[in-house]
PDB file of N, CA and C in Angstrom:
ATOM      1  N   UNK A   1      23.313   4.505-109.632  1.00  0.00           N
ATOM      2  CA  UNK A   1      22.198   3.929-108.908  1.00  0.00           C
ATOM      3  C   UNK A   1      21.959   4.676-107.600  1.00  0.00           C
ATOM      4  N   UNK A   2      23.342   4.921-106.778  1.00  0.00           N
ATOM      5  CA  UNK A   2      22.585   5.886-105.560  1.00  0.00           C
ATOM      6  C   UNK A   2      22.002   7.343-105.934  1.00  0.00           C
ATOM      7  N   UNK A   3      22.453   7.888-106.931  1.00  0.00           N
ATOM      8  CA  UNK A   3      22.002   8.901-106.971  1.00  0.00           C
ATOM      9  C   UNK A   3      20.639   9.023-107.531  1.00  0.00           C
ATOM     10  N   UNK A   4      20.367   8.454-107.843  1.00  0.00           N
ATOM     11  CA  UNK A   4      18.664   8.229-108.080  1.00  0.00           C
ATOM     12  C   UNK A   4      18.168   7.866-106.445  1.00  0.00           C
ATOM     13  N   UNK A   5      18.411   7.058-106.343  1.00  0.00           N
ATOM     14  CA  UNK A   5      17.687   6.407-104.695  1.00  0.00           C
ATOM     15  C   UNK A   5      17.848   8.250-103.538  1.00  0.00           C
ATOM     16  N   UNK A   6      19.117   8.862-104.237  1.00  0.00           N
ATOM     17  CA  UNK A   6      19.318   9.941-103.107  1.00  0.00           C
ATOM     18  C   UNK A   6      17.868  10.826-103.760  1.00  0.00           C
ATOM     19  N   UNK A   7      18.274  11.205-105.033  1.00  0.00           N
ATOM     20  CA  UNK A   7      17.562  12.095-105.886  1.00  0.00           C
ATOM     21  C   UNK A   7      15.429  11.626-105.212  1.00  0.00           C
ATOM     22  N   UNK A   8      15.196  10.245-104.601  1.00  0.00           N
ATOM     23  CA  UNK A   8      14.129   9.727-104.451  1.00  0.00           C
ATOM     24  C   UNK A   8      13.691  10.438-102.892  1.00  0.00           C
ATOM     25  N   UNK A   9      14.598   9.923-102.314  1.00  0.00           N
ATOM     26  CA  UNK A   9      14.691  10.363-100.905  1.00  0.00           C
ATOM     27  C   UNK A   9      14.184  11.805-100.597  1.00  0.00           C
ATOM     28  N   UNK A  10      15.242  12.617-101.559  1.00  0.00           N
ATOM     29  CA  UNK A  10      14.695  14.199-101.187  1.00  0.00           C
ATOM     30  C   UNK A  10      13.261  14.757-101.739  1.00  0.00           C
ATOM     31  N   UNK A  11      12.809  14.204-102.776  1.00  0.00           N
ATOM     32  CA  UNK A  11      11.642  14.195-103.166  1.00  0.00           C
ATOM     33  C   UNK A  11      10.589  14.316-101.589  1.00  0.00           C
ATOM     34  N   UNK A  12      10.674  12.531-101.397  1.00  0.00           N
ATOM     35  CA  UNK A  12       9.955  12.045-100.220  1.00  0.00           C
ATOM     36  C   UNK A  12      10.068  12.892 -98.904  1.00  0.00           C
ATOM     37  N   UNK A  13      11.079  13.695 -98.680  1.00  0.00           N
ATOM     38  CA  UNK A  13      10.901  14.783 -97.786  1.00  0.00           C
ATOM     39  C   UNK A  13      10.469  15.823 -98.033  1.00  0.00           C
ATOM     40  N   UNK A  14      10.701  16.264 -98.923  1.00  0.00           N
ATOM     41  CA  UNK A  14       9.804  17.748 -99.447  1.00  0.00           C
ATOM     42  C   UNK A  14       8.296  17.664 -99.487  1.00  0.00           C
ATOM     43  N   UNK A  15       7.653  16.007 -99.811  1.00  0.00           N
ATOM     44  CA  UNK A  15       6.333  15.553 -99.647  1.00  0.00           C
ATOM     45  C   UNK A  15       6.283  15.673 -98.626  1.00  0.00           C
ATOM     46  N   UNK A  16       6.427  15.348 -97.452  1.00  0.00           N
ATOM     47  CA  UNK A  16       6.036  15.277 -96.174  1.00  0.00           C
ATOM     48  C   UNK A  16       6.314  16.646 -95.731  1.00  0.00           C
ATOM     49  N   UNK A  17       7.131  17.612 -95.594  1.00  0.00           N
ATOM     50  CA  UNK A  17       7.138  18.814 -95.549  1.00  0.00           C
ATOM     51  C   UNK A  17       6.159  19.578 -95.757  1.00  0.00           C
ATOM     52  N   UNK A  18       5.730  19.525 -97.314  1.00  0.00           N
ATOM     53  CA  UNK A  18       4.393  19.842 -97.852  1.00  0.00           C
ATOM     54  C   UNK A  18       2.646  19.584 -97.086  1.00  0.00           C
ATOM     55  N   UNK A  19       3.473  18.099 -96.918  1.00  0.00           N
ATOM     56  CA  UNK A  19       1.976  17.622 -96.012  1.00  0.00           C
ATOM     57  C   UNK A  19       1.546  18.661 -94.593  1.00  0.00           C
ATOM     58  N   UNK A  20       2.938  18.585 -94.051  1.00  0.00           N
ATOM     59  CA  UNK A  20       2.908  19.171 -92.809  1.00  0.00           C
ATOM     60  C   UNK A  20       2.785  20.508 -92.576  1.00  0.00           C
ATOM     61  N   UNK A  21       3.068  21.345 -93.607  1.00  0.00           N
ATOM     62  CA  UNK A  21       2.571  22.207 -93.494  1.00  0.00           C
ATOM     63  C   UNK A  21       0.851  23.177 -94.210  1.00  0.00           C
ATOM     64  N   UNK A  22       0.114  21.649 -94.868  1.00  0.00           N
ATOM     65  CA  UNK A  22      -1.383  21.845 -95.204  1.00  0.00           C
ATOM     66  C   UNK A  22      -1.674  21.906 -94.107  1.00  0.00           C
ATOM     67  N   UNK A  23      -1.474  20.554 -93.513  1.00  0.00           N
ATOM     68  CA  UNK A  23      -2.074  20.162 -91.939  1.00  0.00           C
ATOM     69  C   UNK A  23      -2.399  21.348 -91.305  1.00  0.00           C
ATOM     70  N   UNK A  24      -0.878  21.888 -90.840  1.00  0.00           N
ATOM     71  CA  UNK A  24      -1.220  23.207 -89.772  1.00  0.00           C
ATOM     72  C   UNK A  24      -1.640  24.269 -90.542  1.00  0.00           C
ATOM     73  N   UNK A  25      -2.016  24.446 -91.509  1.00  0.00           N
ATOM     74  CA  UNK A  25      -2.407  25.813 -92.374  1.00  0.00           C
ATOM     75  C   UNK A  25      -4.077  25.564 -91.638  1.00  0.00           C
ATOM     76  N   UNK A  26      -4.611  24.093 -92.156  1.00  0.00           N
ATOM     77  CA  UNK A  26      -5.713  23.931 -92.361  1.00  0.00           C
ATOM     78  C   UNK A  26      -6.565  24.194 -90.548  1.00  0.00           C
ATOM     79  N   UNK A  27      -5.083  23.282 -89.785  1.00  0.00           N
ATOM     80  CA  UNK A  27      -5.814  23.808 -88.239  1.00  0.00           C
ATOM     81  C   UNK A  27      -5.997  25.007 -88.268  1.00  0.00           C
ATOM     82  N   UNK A  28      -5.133  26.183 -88.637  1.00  0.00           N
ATOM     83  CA  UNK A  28      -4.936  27.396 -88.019  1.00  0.00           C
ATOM     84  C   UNK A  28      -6.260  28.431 -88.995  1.00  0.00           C
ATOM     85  N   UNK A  29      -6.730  27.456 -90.111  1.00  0.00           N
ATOM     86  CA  UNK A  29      -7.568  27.880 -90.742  1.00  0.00           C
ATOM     87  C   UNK A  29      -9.037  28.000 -90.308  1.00  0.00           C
ATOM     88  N   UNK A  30      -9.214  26.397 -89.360  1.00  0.00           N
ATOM     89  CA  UNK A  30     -10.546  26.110 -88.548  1.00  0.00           C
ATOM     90  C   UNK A  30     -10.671  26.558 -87.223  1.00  0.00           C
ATOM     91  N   UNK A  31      -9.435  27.018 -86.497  1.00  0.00           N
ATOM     92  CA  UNK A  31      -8.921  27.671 -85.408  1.00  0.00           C
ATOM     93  C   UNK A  31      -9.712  28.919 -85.299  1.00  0.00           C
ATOM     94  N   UNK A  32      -9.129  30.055 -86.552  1.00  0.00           N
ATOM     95  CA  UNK A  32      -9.779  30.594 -86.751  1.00  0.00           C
ATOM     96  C   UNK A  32     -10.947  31.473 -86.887  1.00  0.00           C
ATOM     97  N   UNK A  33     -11.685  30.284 -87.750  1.00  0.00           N
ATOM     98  CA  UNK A  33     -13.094  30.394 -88.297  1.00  0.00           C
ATOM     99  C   UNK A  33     -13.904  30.079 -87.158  1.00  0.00           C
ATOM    100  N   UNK A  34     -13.219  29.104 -86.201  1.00  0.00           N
ATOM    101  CA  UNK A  34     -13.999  28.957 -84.666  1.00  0.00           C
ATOM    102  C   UNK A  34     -14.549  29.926 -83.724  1.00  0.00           C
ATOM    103  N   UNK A  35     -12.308  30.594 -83.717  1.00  0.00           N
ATOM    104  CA  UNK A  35     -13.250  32.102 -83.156  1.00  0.00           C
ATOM    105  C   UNK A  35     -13.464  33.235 -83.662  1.00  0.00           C
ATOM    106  N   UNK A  36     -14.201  33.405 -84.993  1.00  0.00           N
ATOM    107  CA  UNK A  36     -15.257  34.316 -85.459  1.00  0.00           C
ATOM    108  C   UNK A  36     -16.473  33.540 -85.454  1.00  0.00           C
ATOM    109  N   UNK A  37     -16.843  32.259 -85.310  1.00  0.00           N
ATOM    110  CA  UNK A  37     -18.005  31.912 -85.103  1.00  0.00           C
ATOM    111  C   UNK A  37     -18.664  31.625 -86.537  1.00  0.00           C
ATOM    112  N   UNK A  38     -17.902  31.443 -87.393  1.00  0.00           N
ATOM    113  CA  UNK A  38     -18.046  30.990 -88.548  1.00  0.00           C
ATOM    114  C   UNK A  38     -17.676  29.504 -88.934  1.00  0.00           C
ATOM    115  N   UNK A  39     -18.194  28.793 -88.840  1.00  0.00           N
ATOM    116  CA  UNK A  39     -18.310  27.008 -88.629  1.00  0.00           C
ATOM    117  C   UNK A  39     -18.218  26.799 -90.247  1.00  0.00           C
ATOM    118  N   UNK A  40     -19.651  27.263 -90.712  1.00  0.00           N
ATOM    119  CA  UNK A  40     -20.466  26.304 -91.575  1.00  0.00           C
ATOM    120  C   UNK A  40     -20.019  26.764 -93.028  1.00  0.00           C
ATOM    121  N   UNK A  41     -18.530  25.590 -92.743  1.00  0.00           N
ATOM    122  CA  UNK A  41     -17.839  26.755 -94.165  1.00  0.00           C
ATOM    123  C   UNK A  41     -18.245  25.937 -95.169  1.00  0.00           C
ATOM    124  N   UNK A  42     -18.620  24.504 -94.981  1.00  0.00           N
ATOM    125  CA  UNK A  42     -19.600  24.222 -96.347  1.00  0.00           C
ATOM    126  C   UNK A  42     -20.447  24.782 -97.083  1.00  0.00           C
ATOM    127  N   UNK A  43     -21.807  24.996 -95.976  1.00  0.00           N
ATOM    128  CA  UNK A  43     -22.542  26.012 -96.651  1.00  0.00           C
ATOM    129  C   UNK A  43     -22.067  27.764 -97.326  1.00  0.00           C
ATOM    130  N   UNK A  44     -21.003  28.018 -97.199  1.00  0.00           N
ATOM    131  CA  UNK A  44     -20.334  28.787 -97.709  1.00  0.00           C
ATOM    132  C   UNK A  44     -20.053  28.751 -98.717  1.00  0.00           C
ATOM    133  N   UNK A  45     -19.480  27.489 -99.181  1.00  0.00           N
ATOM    134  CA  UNK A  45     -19.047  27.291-100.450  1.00  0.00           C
ATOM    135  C   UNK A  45     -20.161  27.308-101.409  1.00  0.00           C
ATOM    136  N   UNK A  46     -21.125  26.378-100.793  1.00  0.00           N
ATOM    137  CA  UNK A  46     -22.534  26.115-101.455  1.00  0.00           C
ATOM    138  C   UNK A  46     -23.062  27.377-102.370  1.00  0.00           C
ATOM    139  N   UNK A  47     -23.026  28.432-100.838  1.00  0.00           N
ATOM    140  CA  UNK A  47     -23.131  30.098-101.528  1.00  0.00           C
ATOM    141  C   UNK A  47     -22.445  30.486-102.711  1.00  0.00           C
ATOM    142  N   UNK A  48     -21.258  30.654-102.143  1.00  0.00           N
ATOM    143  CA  UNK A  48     -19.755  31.120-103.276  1.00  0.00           C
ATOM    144  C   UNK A  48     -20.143  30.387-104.701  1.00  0.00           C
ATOM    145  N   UNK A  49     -20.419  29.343-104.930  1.00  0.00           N
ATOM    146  CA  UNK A  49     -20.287  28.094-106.398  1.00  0.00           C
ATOM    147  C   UNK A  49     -21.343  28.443-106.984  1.00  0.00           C
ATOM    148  N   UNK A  50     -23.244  28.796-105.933  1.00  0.00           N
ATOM    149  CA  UNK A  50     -23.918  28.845-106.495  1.00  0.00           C
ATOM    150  C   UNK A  50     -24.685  27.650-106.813  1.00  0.00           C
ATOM    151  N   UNK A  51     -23.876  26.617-106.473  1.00  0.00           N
ATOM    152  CA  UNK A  51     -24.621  25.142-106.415  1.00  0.00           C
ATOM    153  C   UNK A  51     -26.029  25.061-104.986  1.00  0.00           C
ATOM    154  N   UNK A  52     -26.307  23.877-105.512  1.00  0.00           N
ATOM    155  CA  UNK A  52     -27.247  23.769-104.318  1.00  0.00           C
ATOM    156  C   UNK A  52     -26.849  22.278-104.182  1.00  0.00           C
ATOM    157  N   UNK A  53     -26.825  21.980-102.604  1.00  0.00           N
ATOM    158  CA  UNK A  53     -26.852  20.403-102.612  1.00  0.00           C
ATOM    159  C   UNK A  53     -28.167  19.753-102.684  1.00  0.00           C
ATOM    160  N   UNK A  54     -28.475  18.314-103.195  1.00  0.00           N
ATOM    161  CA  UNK A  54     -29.113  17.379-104.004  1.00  0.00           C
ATOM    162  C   UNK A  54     -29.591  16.860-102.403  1.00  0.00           C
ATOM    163  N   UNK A  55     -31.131  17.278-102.516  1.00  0.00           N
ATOM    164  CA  UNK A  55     -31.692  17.104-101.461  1.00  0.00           C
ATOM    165  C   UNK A  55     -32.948  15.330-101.424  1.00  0.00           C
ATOM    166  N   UNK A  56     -31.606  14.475-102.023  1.00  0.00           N
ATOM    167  CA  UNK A  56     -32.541  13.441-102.308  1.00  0.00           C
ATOM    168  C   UNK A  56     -33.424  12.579-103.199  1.00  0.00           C
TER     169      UNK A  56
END
């Protein structure tokens, strides 16, 4: 029985690990894109996919 509950535990840290390091990927990603002056990374994608958004 503990070794499951341990086996649970380390899971649950490697998740949060994971989390924590999207987080700062994602700041250092908009950080970035700030200073090149490149914001509008939606409309980027919009470009890239080829989609258009649904104007209503």
């Amino acid at each position: 029985m503990d070794k499951k509950k341990k086996d649970h535990s380390g899971i649950k840290l490697w998740l949060v690990i994971g989390v924590i390091m999207l987080i700062i990927l994602l700041l250092l990603w908009l950080t970035v894109a700030d200073m090149l002056g490149d914001t509008d990374v939606a409309a980027r994608a919009m470009d890239i996919t080829g989609l258009t958004p649904c104007l209503g």
